[in-house]
N, C-alpha and C. Protein backbone atom coordinates (compact mmCIF):
# COMPACT_ATOMS: atom_id res chain seq x y z
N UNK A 1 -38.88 -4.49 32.25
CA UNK A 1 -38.69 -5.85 32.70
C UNK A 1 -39.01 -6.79 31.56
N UNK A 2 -37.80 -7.64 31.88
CA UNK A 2 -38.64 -8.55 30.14
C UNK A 2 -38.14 -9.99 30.99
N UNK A 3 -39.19 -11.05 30.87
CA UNK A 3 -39.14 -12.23 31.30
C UNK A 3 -39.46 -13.12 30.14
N UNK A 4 -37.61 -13.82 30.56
CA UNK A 4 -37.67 -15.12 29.38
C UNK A 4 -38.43 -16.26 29.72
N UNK A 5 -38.77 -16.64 28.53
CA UNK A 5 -39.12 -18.10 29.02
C UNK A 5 -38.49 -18.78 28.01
N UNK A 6 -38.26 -20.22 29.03
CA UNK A 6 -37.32 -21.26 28.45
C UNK A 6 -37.80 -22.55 28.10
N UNK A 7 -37.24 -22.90 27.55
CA UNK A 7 -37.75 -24.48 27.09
C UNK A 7 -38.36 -25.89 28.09
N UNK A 8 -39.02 -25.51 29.38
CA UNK A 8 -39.60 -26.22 30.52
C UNK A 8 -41.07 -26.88 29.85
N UNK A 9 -40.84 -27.98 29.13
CA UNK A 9 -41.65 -28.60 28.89
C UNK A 9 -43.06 -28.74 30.31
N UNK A 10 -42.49 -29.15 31.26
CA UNK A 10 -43.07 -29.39 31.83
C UNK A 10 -44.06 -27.80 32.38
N UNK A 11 -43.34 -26.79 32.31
CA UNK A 11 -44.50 -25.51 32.65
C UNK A 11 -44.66 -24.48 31.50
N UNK A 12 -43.87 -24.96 30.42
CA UNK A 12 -44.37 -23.97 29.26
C UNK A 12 -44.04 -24.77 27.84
N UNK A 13 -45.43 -25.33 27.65
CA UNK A 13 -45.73 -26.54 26.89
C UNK A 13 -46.42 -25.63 25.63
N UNK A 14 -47.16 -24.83 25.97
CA UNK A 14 -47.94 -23.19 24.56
C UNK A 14 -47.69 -22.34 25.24
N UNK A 15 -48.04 -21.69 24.35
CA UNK A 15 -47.28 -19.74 24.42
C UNK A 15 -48.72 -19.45 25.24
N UNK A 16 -49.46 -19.89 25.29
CA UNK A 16 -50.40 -18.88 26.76
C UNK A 16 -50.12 -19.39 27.75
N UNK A 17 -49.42 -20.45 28.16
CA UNK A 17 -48.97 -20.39 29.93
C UNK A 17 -47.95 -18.85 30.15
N UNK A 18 -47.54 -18.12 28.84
CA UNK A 18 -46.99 -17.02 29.76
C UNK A 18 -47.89 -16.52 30.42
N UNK A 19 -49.02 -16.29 30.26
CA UNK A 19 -50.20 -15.77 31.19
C UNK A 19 -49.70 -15.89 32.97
N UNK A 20 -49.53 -17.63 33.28
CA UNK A 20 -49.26 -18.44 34.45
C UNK A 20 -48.19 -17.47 35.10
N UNK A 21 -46.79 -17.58 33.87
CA UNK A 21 -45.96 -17.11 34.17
C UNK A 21 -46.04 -15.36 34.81
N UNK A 22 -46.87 -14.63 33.76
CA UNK A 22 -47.25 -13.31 34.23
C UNK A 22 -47.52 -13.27 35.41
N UNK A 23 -48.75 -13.85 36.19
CA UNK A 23 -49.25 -14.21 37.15
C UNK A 23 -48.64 -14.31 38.39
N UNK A 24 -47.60 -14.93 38.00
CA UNK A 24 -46.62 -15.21 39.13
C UNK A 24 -45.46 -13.77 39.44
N UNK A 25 -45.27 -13.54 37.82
CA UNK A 25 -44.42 -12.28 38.03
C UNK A 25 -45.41 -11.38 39.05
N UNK A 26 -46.73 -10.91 38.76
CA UNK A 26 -47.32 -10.02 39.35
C UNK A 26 -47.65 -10.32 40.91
N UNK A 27 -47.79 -11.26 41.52
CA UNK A 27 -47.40 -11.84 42.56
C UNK A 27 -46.07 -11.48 42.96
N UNK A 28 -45.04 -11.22 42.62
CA UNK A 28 -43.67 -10.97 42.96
C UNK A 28 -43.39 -9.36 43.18
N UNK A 29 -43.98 -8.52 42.58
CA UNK A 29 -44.08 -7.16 42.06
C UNK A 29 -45.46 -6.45 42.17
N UNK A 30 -45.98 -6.66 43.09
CA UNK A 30 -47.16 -5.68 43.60
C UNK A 30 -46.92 -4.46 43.24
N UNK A 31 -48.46 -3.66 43.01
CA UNK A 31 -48.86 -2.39 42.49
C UNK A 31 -48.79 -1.40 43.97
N UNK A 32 -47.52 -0.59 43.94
CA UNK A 32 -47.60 0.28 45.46
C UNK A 32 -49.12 1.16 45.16
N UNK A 33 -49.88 1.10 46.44
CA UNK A 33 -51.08 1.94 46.40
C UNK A 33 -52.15 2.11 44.94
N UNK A 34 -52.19 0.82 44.40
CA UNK A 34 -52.64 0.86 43.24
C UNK A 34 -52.75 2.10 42.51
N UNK A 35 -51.26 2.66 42.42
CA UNK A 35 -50.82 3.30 41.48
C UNK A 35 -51.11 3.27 39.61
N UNK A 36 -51.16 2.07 39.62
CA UNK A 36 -51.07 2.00 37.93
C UNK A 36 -51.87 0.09 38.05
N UNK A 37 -52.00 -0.08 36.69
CA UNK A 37 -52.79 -1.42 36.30
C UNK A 37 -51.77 -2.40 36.67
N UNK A 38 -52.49 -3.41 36.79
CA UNK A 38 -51.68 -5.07 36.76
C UNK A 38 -50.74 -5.10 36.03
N UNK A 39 -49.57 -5.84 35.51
CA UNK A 39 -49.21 -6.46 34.36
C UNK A 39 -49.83 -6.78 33.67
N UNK A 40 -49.61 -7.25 32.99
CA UNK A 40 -50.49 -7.72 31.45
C UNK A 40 -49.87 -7.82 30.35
N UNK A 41 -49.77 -8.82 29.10
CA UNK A 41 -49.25 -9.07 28.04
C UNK A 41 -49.36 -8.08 27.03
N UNK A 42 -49.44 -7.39 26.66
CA UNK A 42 -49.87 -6.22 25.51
C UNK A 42 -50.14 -7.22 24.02
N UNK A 43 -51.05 -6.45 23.73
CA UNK A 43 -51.94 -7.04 22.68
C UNK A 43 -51.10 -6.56 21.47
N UNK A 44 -51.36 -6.97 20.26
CA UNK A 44 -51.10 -6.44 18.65
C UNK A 44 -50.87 -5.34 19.00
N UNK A 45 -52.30 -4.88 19.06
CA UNK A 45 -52.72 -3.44 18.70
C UNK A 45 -51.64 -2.28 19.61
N UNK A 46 -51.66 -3.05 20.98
CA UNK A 46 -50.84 -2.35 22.13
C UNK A 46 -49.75 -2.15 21.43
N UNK A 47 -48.36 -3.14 20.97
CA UNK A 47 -47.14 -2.95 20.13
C UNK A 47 -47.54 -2.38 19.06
N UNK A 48 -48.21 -2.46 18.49
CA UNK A 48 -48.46 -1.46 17.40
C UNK A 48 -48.45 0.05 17.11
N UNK A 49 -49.15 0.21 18.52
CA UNK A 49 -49.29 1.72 19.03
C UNK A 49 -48.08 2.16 19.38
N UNK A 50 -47.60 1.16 20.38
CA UNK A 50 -46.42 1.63 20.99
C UNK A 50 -45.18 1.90 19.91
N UNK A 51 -45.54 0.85 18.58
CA UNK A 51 -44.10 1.47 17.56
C UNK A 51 -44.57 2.48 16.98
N UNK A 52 -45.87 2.54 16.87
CA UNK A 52 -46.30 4.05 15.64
C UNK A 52 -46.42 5.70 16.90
N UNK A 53 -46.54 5.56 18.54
CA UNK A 53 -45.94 6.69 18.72
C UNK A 53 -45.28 6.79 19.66
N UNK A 54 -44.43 5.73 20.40
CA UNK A 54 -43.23 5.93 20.42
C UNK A 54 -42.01 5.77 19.57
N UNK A 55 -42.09 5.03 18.89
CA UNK A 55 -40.73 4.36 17.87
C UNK A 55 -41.25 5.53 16.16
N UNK A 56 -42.15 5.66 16.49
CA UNK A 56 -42.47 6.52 14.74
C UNK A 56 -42.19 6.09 13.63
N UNK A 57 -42.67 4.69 13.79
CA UNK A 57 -43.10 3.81 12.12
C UNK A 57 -44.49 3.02 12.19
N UNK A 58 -45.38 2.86 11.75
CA UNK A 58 -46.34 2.94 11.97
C UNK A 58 -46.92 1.27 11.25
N UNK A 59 -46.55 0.31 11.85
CA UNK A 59 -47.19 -0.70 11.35
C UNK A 59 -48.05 -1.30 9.78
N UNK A 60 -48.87 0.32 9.84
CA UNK A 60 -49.85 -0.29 8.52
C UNK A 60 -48.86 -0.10 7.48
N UNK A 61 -47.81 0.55 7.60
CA UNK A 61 -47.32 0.80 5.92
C UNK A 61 -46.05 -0.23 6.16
N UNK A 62 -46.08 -1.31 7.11
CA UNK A 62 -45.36 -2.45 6.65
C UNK A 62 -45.37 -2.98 5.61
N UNK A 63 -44.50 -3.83 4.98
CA UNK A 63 -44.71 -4.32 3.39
C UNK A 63 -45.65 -5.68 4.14
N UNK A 64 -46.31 -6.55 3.48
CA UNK A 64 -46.72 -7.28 3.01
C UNK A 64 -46.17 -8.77 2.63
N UNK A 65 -45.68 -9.52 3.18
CA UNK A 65 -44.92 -10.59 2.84
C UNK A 65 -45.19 -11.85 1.82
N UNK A 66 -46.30 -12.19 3.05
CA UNK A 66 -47.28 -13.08 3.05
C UNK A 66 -48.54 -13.27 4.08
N UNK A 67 -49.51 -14.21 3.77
CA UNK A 67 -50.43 -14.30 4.70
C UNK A 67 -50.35 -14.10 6.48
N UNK A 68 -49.20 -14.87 6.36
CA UNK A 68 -49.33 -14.68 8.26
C UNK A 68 -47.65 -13.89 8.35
N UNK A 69 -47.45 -13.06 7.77
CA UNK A 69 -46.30 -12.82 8.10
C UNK A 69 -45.52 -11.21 7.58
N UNK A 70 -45.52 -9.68 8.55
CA UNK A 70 -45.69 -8.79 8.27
C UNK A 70 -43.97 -8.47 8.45
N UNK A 71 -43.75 -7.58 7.10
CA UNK A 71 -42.28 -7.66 7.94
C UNK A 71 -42.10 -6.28 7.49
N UNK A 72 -41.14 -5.67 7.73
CA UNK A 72 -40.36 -4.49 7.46
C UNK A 72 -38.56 -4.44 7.34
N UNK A 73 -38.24 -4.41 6.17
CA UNK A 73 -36.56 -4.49 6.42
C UNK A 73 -35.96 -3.36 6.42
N UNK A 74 -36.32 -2.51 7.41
CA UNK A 74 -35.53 -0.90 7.79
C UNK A 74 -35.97 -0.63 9.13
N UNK A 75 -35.28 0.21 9.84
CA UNK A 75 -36.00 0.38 11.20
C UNK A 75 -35.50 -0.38 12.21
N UNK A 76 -34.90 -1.11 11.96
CA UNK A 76 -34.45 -2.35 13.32
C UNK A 76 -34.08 -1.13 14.14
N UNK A 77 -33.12 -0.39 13.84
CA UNK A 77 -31.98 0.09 14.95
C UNK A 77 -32.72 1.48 15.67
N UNK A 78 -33.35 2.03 14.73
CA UNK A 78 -34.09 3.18 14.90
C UNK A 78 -35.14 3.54 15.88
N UNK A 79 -35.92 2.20 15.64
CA UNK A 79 -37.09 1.77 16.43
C UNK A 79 -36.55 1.23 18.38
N UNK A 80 -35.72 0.70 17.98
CA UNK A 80 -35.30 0.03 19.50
C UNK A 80 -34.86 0.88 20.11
N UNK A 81 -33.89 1.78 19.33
CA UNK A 81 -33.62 3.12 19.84
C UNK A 81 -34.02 4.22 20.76
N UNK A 82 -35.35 4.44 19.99
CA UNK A 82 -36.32 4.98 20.26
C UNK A 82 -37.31 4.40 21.24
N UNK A 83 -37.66 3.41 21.71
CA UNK A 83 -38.01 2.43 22.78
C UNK A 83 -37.27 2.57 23.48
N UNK A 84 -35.83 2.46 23.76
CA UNK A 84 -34.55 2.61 24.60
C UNK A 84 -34.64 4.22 25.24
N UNK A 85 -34.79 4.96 24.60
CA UNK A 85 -34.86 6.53 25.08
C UNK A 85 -36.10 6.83 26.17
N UNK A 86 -37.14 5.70 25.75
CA UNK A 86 -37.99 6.15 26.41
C UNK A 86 -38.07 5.18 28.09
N UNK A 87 -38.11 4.04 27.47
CA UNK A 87 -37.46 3.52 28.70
C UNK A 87 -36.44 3.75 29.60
N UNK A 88 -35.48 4.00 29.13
CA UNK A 88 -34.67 5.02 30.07
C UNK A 88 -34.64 5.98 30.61
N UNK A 89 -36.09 6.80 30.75
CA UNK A 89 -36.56 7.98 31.63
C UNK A 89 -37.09 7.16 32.89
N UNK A 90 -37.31 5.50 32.61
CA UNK A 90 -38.02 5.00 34.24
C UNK A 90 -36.78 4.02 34.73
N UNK A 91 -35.42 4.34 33.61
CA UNK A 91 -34.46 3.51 34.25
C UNK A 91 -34.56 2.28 34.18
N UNK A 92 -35.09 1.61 32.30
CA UNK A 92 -35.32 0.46 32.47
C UNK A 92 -34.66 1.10 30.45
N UNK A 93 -33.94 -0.58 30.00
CA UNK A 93 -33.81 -0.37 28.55
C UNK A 93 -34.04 -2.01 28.10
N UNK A 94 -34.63 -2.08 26.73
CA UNK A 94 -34.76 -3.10 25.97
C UNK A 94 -33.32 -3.35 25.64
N UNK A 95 -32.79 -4.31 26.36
CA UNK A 95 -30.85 -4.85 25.56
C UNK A 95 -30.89 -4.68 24.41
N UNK A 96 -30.12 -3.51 24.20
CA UNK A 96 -29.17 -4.04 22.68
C UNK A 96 -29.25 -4.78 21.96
N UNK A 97 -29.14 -5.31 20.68
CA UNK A 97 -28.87 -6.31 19.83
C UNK A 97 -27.65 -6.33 19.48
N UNK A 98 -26.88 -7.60 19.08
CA UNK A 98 -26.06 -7.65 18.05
C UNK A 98 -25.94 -7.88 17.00
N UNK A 99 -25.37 -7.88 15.69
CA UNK A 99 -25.29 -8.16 14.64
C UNK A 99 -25.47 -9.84 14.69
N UNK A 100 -26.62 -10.36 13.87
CA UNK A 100 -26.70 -12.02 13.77
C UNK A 100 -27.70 -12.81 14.91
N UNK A 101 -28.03 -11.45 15.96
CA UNK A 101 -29.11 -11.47 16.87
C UNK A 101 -30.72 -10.99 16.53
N UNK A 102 -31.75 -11.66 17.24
CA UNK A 102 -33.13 -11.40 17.22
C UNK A 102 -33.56 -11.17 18.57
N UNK A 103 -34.98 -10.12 18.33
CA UNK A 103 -35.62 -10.47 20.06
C UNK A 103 -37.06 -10.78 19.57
N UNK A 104 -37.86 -11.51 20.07
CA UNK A 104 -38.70 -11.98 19.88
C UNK A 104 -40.20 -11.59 20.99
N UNK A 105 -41.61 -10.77 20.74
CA UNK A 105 -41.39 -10.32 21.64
C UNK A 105 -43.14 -10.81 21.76
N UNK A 106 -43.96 -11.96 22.72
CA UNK A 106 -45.05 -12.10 22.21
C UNK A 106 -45.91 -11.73 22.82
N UNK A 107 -47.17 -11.63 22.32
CA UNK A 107 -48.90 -10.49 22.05
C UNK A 107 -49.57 -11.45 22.54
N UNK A 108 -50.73 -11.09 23.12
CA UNK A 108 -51.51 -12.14 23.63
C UNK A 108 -52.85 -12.29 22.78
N UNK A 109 -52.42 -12.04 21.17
CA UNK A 109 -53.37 -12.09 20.03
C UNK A 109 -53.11 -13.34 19.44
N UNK A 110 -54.41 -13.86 19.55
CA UNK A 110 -53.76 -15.01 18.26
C UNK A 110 -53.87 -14.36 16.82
N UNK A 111 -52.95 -15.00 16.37
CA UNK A 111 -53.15 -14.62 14.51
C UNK A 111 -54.33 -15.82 13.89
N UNK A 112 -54.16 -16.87 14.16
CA UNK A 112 -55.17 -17.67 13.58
C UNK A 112 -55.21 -19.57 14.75
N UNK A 113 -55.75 -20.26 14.47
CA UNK A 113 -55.45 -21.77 15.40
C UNK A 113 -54.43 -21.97 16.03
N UNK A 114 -53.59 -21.66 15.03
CA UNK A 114 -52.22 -22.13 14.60
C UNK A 114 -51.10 -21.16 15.41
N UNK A 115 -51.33 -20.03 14.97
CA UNK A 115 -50.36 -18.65 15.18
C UNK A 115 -50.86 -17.58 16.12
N UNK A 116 -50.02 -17.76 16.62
CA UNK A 116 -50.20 -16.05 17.64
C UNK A 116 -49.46 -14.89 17.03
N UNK A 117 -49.57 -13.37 17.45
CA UNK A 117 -49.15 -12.69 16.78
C UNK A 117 -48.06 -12.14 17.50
N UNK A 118 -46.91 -11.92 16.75
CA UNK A 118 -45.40 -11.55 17.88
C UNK A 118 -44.59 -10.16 17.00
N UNK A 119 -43.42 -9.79 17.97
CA UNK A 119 -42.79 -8.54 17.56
C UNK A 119 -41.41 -9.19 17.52
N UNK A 120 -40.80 -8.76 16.17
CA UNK A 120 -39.10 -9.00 15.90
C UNK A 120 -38.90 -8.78 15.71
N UNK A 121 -37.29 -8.16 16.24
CA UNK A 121 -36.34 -7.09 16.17
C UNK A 121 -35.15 -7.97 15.54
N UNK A 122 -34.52 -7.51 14.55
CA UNK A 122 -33.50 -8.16 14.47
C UNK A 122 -32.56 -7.89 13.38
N UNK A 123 -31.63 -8.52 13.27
CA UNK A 123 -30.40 -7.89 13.70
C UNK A 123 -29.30 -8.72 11.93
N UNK A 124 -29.17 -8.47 11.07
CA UNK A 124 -28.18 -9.35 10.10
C UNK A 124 -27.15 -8.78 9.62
N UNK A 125 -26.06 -9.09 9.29
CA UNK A 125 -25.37 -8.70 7.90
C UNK A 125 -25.82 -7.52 7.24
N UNK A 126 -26.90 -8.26 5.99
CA UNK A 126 -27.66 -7.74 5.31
C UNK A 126 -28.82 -6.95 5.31
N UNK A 127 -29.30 -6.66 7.15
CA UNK A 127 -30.48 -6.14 7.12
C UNK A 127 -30.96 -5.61 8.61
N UNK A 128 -31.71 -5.00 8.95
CA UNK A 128 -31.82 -4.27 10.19
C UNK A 128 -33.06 -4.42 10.39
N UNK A 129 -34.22 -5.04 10.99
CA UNK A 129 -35.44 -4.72 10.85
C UNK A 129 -36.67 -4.99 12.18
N UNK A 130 -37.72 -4.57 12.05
CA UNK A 130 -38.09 -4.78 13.06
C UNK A 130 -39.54 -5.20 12.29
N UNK A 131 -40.17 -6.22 12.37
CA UNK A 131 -41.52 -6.85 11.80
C UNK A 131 -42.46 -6.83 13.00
N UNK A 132 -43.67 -7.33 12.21
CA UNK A 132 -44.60 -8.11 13.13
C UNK A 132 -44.89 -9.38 11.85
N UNK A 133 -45.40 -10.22 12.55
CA UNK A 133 -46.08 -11.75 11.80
C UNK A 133 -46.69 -12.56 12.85
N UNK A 134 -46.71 -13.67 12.22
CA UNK A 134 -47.66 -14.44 12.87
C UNK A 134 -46.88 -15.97 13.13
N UNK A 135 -46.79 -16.42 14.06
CA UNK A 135 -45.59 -17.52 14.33
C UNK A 135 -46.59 -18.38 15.11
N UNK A 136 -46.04 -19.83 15.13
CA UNK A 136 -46.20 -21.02 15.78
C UNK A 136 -46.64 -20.87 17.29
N UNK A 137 -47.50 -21.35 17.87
CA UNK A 137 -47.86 -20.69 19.28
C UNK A 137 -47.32 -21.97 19.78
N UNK A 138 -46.66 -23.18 19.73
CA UNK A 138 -46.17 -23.65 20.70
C UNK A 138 -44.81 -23.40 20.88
N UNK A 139 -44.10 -22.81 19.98
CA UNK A 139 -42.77 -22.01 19.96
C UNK A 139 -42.55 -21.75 21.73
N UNK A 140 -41.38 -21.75 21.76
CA UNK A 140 -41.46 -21.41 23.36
C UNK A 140 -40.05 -21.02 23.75
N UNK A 141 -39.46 -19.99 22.86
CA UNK A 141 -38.82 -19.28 23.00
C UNK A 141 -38.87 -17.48 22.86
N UNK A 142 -39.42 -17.09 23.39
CA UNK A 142 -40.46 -16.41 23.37
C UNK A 142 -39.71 -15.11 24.18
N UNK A 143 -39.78 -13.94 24.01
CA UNK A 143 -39.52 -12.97 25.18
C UNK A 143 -40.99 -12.26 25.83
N UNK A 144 -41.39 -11.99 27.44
CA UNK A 144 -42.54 -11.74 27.41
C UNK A 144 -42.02 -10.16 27.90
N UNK A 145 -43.00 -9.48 27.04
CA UNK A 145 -42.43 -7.43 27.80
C UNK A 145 -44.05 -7.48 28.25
N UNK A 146 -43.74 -7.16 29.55
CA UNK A 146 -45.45 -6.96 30.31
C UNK A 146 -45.39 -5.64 30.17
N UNK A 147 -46.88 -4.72 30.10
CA UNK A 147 -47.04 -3.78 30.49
C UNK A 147 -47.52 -3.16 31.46
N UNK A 148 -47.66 -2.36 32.00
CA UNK A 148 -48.26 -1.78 32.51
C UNK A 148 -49.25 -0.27 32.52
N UNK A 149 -49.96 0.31 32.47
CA UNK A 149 -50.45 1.66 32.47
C UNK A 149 -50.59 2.15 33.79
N UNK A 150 -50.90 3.83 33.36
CA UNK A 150 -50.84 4.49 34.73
C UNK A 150 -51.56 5.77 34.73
């Protein structure tokens, strides 16, 4: 399940009202027989894990950009791929990309005052890649992937 959020000034003014928004999703989508945990935003560390062993690239040997900003230019297609395979054993897939497309995907880490820490997939001409960095937290175009455990 991936819930957009859109440009509603009026209910998503910073990137932590997705919290609100979560909230409400989980209200909508109860836990049958408390089977498995709440929703919840997944942290850094959570996407991190999740690309180094499901997707099998491993964050730390990202290159280095700059200060707030981790990127990798290989892997776009590989990685989503591989997310896609696995999600599709519960009958759920991360959409596709297209060429000239991004997905944007955010952590409930801040990177610093300023920045929260997010996941991007995306998609060029010239390049295929899938990063992490550190972006603008009132940005509010945002994709939220809740998790869950079980």
């Amino acid at each position: 399940m991936v819930i957009t959020c859109t440009a509603d000034k009026e209910n998503f003014t910073t990137v932590y009202t997705t919290f609100s928004i979560l909230v409400k999703y989980r209200q909508k989508d109860n836990i049958p027989n408390n089977s498995r945990s709440p929703w919840f935003i997944p942290s850094i560390g959570q996407w991190c894990d999740m690309l180094k062993n499901i997707c099998g690239k491993d964050p730390m040997t990202f290159n280095r950009t700059s200060v707030a900003f981790e990127e990798y230019y290989k892997y776009g297609t590989e990685t989503l791929d591989k997310l896609n395979a696995q999600l599709g054993k519960a009958g759920r897939s991360a959409r596709n990309l297209s060429v000239g497309k991004r997905r944007i995907y955010q952590t409930s880490t801040e990177f610093n005052r300023q920045l929260s820490w997010i996941i991007v997939w995306g998609f060029l001409d010239d390049w295929d890649r899938i990063g992490i960095k550190g972006y603008d937290k009132n940005a509010n175009s945002y994709l939220i992937y809740p998790f869950f455990a079980f």
